[in-house]
C-alpha atoms as a PDB file:
ATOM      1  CA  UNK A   1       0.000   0.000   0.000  1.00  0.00           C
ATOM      2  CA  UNK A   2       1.278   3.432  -0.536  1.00  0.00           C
ATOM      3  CA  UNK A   3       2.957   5.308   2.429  1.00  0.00           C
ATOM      4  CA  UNK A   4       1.249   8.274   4.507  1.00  0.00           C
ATOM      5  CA  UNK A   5       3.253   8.758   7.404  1.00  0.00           C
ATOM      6  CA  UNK A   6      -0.162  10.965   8.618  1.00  0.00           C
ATOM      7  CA  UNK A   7      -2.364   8.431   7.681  1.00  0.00           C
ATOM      8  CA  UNK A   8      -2.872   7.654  11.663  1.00  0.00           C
ATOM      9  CA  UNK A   9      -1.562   9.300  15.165  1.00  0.00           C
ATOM     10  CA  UNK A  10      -0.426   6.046  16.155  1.00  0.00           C
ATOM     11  CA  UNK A  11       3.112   6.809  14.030  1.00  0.00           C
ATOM     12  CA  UNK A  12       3.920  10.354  15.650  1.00  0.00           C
ATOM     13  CA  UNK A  13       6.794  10.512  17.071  1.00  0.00           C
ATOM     14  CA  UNK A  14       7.520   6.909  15.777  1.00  0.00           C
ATOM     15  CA  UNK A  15      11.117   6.268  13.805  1.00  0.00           C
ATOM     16  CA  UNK A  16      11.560   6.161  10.336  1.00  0.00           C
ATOM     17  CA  UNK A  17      12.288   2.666  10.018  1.00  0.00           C
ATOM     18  CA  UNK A  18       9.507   1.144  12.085  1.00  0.00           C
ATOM     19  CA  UNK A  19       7.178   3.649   9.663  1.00  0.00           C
ATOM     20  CA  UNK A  20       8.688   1.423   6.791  1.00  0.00           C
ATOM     21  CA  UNK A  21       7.926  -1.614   8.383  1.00  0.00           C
ATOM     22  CA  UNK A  22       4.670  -0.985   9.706  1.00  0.00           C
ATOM     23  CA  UNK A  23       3.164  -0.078   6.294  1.00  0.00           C
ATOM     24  CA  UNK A  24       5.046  -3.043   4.925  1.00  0.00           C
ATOM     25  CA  UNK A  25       2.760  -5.112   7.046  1.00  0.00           C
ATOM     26  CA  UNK A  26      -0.331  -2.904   6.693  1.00  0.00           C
ATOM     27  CA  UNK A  27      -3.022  -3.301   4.474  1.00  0.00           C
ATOM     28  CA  UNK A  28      -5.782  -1.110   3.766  1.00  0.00           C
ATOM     29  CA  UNK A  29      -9.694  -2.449   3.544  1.00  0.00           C
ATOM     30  CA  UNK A  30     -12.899  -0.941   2.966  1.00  0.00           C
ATOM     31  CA  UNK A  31     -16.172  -1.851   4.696  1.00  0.00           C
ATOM     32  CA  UNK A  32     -19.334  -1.094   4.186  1.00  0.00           C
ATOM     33  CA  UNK A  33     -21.933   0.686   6.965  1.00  0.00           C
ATOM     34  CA  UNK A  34     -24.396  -2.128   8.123  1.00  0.00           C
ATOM     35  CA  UNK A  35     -21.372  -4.740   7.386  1.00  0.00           C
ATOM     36  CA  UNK A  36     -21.407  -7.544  10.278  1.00  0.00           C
ATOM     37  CA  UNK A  37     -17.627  -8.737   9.959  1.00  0.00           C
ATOM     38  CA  UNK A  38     -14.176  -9.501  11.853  1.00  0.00           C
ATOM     39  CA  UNK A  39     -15.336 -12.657  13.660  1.00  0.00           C
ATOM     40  CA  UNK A  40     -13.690 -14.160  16.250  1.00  0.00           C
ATOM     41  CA  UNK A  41     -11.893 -16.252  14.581  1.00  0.00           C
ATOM     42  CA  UNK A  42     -10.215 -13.785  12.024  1.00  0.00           C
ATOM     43  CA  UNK A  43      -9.345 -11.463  15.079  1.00  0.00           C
ATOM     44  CA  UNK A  44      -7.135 -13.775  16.022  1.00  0.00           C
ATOM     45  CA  UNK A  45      -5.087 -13.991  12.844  1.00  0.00           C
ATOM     46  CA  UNK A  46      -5.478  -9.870  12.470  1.00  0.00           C
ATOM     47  CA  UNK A  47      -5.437  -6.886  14.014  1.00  0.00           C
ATOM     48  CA  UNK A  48      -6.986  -3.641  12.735  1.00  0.00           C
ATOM     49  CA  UNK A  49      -6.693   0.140  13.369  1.00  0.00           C
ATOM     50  CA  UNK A  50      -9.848   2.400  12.274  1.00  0.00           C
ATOM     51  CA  UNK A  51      -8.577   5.115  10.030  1.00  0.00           C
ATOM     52  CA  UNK A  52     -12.080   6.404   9.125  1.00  0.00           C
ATOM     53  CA  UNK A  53     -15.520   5.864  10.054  1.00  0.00           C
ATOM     54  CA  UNK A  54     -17.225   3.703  12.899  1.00  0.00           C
ATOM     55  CA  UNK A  55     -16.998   0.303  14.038  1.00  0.00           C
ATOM     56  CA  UNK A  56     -19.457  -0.509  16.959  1.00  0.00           C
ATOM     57  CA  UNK A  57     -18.408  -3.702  19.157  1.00  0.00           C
ATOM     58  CA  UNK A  58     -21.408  -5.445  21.435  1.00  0.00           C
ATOM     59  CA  UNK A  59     -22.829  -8.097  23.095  1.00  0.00           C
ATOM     60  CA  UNK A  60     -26.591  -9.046  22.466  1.00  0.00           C
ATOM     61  CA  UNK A  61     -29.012 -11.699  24.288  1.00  0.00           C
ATOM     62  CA  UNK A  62     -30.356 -13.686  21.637  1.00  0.00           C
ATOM     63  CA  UNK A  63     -33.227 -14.454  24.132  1.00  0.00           C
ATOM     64  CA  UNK A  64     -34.854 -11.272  25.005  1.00  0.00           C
ATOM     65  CA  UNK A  65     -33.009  -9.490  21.897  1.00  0.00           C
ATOM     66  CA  UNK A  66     -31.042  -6.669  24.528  1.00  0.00           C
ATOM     67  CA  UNK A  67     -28.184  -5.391  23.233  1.00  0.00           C
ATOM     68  CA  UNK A  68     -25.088  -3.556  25.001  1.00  0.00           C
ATOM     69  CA  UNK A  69     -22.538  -1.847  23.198  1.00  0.00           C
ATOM     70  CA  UNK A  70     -19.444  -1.772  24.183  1.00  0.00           C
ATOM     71  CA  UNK A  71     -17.004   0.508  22.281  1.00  0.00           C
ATOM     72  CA  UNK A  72     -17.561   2.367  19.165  1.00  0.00           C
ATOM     73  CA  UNK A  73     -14.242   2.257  17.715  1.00  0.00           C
ATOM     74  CA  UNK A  74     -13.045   5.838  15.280  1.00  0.00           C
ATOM     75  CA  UNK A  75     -10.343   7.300  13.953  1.00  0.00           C
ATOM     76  CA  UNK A  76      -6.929   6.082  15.540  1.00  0.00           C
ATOM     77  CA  UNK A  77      -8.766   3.301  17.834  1.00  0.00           C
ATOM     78  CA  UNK A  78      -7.447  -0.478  17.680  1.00  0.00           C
ATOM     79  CA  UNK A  79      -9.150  -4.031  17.722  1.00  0.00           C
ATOM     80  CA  UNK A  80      -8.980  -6.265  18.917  1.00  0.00           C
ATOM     81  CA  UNK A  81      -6.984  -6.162  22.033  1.00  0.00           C
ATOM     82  CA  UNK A  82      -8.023  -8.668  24.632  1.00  0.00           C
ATOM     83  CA  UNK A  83      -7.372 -11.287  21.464  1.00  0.00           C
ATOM     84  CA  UNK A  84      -3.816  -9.536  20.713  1.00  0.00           C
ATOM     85  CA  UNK A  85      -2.586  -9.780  24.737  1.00  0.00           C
ATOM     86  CA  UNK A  86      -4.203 -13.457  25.396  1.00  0.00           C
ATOM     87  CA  UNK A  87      -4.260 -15.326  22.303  1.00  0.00           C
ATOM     88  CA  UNK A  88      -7.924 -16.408  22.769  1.00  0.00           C
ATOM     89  CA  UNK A  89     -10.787 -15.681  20.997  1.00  0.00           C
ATOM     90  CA  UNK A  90     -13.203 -13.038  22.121  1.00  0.00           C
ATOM     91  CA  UNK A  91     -17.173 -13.762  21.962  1.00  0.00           C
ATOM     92  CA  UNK A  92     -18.364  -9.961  21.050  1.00  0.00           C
ATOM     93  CA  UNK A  93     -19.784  -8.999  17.514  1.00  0.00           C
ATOM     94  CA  UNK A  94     -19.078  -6.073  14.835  1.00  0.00           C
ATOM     95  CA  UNK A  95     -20.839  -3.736  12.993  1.00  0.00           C
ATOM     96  CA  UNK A  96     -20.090  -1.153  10.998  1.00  0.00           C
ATOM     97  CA  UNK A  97     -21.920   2.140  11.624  1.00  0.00           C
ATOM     98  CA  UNK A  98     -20.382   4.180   8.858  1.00  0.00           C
ATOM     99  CA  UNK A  99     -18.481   3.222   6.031  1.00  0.00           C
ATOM    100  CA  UNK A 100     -14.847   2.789   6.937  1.00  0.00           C
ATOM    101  CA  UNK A 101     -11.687   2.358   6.643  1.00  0.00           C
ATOM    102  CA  UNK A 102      -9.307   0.328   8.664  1.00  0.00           C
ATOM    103  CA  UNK A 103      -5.568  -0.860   8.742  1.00  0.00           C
ATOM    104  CA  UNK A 104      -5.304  -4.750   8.858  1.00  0.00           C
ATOM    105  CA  UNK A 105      -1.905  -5.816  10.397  1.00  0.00           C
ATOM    106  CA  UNK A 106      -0.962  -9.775  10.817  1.00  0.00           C
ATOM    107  CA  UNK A 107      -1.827  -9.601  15.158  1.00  0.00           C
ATOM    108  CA  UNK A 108       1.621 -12.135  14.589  1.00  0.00           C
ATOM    109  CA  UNK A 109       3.945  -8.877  14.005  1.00  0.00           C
ATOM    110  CA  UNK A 110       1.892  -6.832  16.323  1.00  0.00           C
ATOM    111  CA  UNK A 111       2.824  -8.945  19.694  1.00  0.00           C
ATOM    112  CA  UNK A 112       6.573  -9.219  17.762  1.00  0.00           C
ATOM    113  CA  UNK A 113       6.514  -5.185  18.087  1.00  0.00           C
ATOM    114  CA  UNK A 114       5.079  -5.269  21.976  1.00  0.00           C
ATOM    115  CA  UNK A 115       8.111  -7.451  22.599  1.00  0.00           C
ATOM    116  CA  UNK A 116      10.951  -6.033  20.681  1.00  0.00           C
ATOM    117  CA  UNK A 117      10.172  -1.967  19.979  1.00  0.00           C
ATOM    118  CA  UNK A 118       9.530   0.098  23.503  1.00  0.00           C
ATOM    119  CA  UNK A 119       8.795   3.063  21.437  1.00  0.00           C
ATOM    120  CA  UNK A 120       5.710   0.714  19.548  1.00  0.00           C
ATOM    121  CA  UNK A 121       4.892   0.070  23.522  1.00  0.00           C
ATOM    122  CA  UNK A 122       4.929   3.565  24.397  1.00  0.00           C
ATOM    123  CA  UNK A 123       1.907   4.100  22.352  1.00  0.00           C
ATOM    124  CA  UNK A 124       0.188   0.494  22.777  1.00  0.00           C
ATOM    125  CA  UNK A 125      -0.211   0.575  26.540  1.00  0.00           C
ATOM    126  CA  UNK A 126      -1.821   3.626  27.350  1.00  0.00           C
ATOM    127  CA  UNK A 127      -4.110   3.470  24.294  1.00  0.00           C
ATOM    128  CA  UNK A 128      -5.032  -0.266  26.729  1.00  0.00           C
ATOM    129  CA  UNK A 129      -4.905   1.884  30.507  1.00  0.00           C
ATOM    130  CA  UNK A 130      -7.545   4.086  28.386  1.00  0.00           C
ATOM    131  CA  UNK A 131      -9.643   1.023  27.153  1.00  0.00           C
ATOM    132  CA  UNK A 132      -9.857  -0.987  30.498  1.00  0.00           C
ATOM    133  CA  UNK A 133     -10.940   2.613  32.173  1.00  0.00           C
ATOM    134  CA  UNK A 134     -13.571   3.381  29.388  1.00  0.00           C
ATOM    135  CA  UNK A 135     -15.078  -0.459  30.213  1.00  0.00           C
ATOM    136  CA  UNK A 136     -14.509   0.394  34.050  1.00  0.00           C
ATOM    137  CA  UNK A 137     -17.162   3.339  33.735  1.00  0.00           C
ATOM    138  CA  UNK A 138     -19.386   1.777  31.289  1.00  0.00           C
ATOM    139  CA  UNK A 139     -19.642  -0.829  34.214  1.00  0.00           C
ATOM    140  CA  UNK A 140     -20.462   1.867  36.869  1.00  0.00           C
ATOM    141  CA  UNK A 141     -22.367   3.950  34.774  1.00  0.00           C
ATOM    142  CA  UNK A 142     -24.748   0.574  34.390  1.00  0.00           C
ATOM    143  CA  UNK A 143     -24.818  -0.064  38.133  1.00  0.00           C
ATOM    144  CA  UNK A 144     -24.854   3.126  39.925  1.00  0.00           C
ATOM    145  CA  UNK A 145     -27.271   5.835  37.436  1.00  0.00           C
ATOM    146  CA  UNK A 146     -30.654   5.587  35.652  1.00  0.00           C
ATOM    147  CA  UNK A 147     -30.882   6.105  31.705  1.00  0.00           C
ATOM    148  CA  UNK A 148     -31.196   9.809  32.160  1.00  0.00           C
ATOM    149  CA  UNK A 149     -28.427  10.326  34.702  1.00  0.00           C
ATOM    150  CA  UNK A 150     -26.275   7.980  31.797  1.00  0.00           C
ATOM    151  CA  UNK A 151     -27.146  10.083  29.439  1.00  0.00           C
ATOM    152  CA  UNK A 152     -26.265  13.151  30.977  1.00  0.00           C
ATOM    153  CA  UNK A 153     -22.610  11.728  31.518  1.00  0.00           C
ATOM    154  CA  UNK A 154     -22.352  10.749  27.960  1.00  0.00           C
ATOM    155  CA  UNK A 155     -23.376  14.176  26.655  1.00  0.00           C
ATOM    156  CA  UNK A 156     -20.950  15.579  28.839  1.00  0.00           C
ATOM    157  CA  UNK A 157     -17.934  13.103  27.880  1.00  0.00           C
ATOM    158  CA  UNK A 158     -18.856  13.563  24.300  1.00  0.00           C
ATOM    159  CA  UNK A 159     -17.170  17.426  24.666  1.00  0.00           C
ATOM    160  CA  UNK A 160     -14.139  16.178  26.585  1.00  0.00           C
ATOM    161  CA  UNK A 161     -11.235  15.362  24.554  1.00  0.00           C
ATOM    162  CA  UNK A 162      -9.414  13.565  27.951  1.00  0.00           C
ATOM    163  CA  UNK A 163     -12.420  11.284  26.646  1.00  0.00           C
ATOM    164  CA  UNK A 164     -11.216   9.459  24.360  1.00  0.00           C
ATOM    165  CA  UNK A 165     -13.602   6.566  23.824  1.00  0.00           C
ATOM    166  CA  UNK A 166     -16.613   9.279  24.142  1.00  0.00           C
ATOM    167  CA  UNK A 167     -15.457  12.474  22.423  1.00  0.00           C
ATOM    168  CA  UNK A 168     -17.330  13.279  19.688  1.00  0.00           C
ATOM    169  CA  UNK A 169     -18.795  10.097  19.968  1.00  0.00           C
ATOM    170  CA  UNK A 170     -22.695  11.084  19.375  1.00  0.00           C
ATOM    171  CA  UNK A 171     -22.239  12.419  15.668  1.00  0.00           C
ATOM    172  CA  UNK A 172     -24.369  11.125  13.137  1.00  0.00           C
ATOM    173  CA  UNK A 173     -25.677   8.404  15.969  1.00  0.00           C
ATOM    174  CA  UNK A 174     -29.266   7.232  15.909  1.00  0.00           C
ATOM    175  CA  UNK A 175     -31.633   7.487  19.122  1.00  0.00           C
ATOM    176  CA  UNK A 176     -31.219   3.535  19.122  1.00  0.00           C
ATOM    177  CA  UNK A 177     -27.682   3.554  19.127  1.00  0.00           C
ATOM    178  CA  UNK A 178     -27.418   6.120  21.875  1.00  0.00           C
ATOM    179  CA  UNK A 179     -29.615   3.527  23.901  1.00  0.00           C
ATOM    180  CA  UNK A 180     -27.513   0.831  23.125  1.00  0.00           C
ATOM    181  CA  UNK A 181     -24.442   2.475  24.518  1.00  0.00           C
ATOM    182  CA  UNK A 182     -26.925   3.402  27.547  1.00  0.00           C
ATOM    183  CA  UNK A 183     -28.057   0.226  27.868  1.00  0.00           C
ATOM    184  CA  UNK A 184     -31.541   0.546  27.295  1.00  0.00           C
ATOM    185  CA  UNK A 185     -34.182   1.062  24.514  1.00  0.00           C
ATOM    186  CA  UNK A 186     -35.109   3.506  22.487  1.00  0.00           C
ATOM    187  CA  UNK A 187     -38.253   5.333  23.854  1.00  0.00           C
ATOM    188  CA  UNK A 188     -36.511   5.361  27.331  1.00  0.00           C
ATOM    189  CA  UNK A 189     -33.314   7.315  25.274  1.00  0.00           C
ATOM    190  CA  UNK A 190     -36.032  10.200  23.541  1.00  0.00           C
ATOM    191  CA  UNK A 191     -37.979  10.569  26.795  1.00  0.00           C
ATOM    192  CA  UNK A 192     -35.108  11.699  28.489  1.00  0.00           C
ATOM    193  CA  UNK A 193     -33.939  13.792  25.996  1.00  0.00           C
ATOM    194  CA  UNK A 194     -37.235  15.718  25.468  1.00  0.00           C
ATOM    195  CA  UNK A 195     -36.814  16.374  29.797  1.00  0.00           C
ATOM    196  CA  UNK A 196     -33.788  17.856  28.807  1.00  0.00           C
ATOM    197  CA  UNK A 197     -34.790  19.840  25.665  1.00  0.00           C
ATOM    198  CA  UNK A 198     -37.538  20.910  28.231  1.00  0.00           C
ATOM    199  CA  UNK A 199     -35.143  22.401  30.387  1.00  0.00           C
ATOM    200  CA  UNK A 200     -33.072  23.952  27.443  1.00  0.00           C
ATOM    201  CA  UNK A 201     -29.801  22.170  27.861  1.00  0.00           C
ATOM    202  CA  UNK A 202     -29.922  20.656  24.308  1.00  0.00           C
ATOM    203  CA  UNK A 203     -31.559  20.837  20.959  1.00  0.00           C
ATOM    204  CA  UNK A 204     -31.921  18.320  18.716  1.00  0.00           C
ATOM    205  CA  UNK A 205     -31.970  17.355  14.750  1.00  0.00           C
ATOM    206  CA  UNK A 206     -31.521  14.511  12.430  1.00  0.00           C
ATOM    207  CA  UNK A 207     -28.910  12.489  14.514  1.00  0.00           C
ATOM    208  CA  UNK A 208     -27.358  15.398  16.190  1.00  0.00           C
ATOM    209  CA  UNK A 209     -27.728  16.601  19.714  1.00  0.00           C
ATOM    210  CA  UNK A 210     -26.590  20.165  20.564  1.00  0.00           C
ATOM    211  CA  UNK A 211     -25.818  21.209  23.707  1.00  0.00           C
ATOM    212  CA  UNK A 212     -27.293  24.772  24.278  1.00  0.00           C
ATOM    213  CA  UNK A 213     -26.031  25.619  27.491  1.00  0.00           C
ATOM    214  CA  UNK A 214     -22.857  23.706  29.280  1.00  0.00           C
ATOM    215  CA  UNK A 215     -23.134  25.465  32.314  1.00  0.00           C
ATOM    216  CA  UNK A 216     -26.640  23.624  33.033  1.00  0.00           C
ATOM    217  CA  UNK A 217     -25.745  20.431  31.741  1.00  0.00           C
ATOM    218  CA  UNK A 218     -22.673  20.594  34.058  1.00  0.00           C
ATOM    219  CA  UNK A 219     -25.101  21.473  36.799  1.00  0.00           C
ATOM    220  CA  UNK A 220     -26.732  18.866  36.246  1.00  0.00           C
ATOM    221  CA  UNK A 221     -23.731  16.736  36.489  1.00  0.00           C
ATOM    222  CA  UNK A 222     -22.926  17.891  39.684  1.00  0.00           C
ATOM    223  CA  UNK A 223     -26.248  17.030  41.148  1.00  0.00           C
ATOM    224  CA  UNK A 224     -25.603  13.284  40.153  1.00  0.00           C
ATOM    225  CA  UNK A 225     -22.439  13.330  42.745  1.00  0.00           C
ATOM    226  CA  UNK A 226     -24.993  14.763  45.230  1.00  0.00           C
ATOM    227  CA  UNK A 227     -27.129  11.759  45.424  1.00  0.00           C
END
């Protein structure tokens, strides 16, 4: 594939020579939105970095049809990891939300570059310290809060950049995907936001949510860590 040293953040800062071999390695695929692909099976042999568009990653009980999402991978994230560190294959399921692009690297030379390069490690690990805390809050966020009080957090992650997994996370996302994330359904997801178009925090369009005033959504925040 043809070089772009810009192509993805992941090679800042990286040398010259590991740029050369990365690419070597790398090639570039094209997937469709509404695509259900990288099974468990292939995420063992590969591993992929999104460098456009979204990938959503979730569980779903076949019984009751509930789904949860789990990440919604963009620009610069990487997949998958837990199958990368543990050689093992990982029962979650793929979808693409937008028509992407990602980087697909043999997962082979991507453990041989955890082992041998520290500057490839430099930027691996923290990019997995920001993963396992993302999952750590989706799991108190579930526990601890009711869909509104979720939703609240989300809006207010999705205009942090110390976000990562969140940041400008709700573009172009459907009510039902919102819920999904939330862990809940859709009605549940448009009731709250009317409350909160009510009280003139946000406005709303064709998958977009606007956030009219920060102060009162922040407000709002800190009344959560009040109950």
């Amino acid at each position: 594939m043809q070089k772009n040293s810009n192509e993805i953040e992941l090679l800042d800062n990286l040398n010259k020579s590991f740029e050369d071999e990365f690419y070597k390695y790398a090639s570039s695929l094209e997937y469709k939105k509404g695509e259900n692909i990288f099974h468990s099976d292939d995420l063992l042999k590969h591993f992929y970095i999104v460098v456009d568009g979204k990938i959503k990653t979730y569980q779903i009980n076949f019984e009751n049809d509930k789904e949860q999402t789990i990440f919604i991978y963009k620009r610069g994230d990487m997949f998958d990891v837990i199958s990368l560190l543990d050689n093992q294959a990982h029962d979650v399921l793929y979808e693409i939300l937008e028509d992407c692009k990602v980087l697909e690297l043999p997962i082979e030379r991507v453990r041989y570059w955890l082992e041998n390069d520290p500057t490839f490690g430099k930027k691996f690990f923290p990019y997995l310290a920001a993963q396992m805390r993302h999952t750590e809050e989706l799991t108190t966020d579930l526990t601890l809060y009711n869909t509104q009080d979720r939703l609240i957090n989300l809006l207010v992650d999705n205009l942090n950049p110390q976000k990562p997994f969140k940041y400008k996370l709700l573009q172009n996302l459907s009510n039902s995907e919102i819920a999904k994330l939330l862990g809940t359904v859709r009605h549940v997801v448009e009731r709250a936001l009317k409350q909160l178009k009510a009280d003139n925090v946000i406005e709303t369009g064709r998958k977009n949510i606007k956030v009219k005033s920060l102060q009162k959504l922040l407000d709002k925040t800190s009344q959560l860590l009040l109950k």
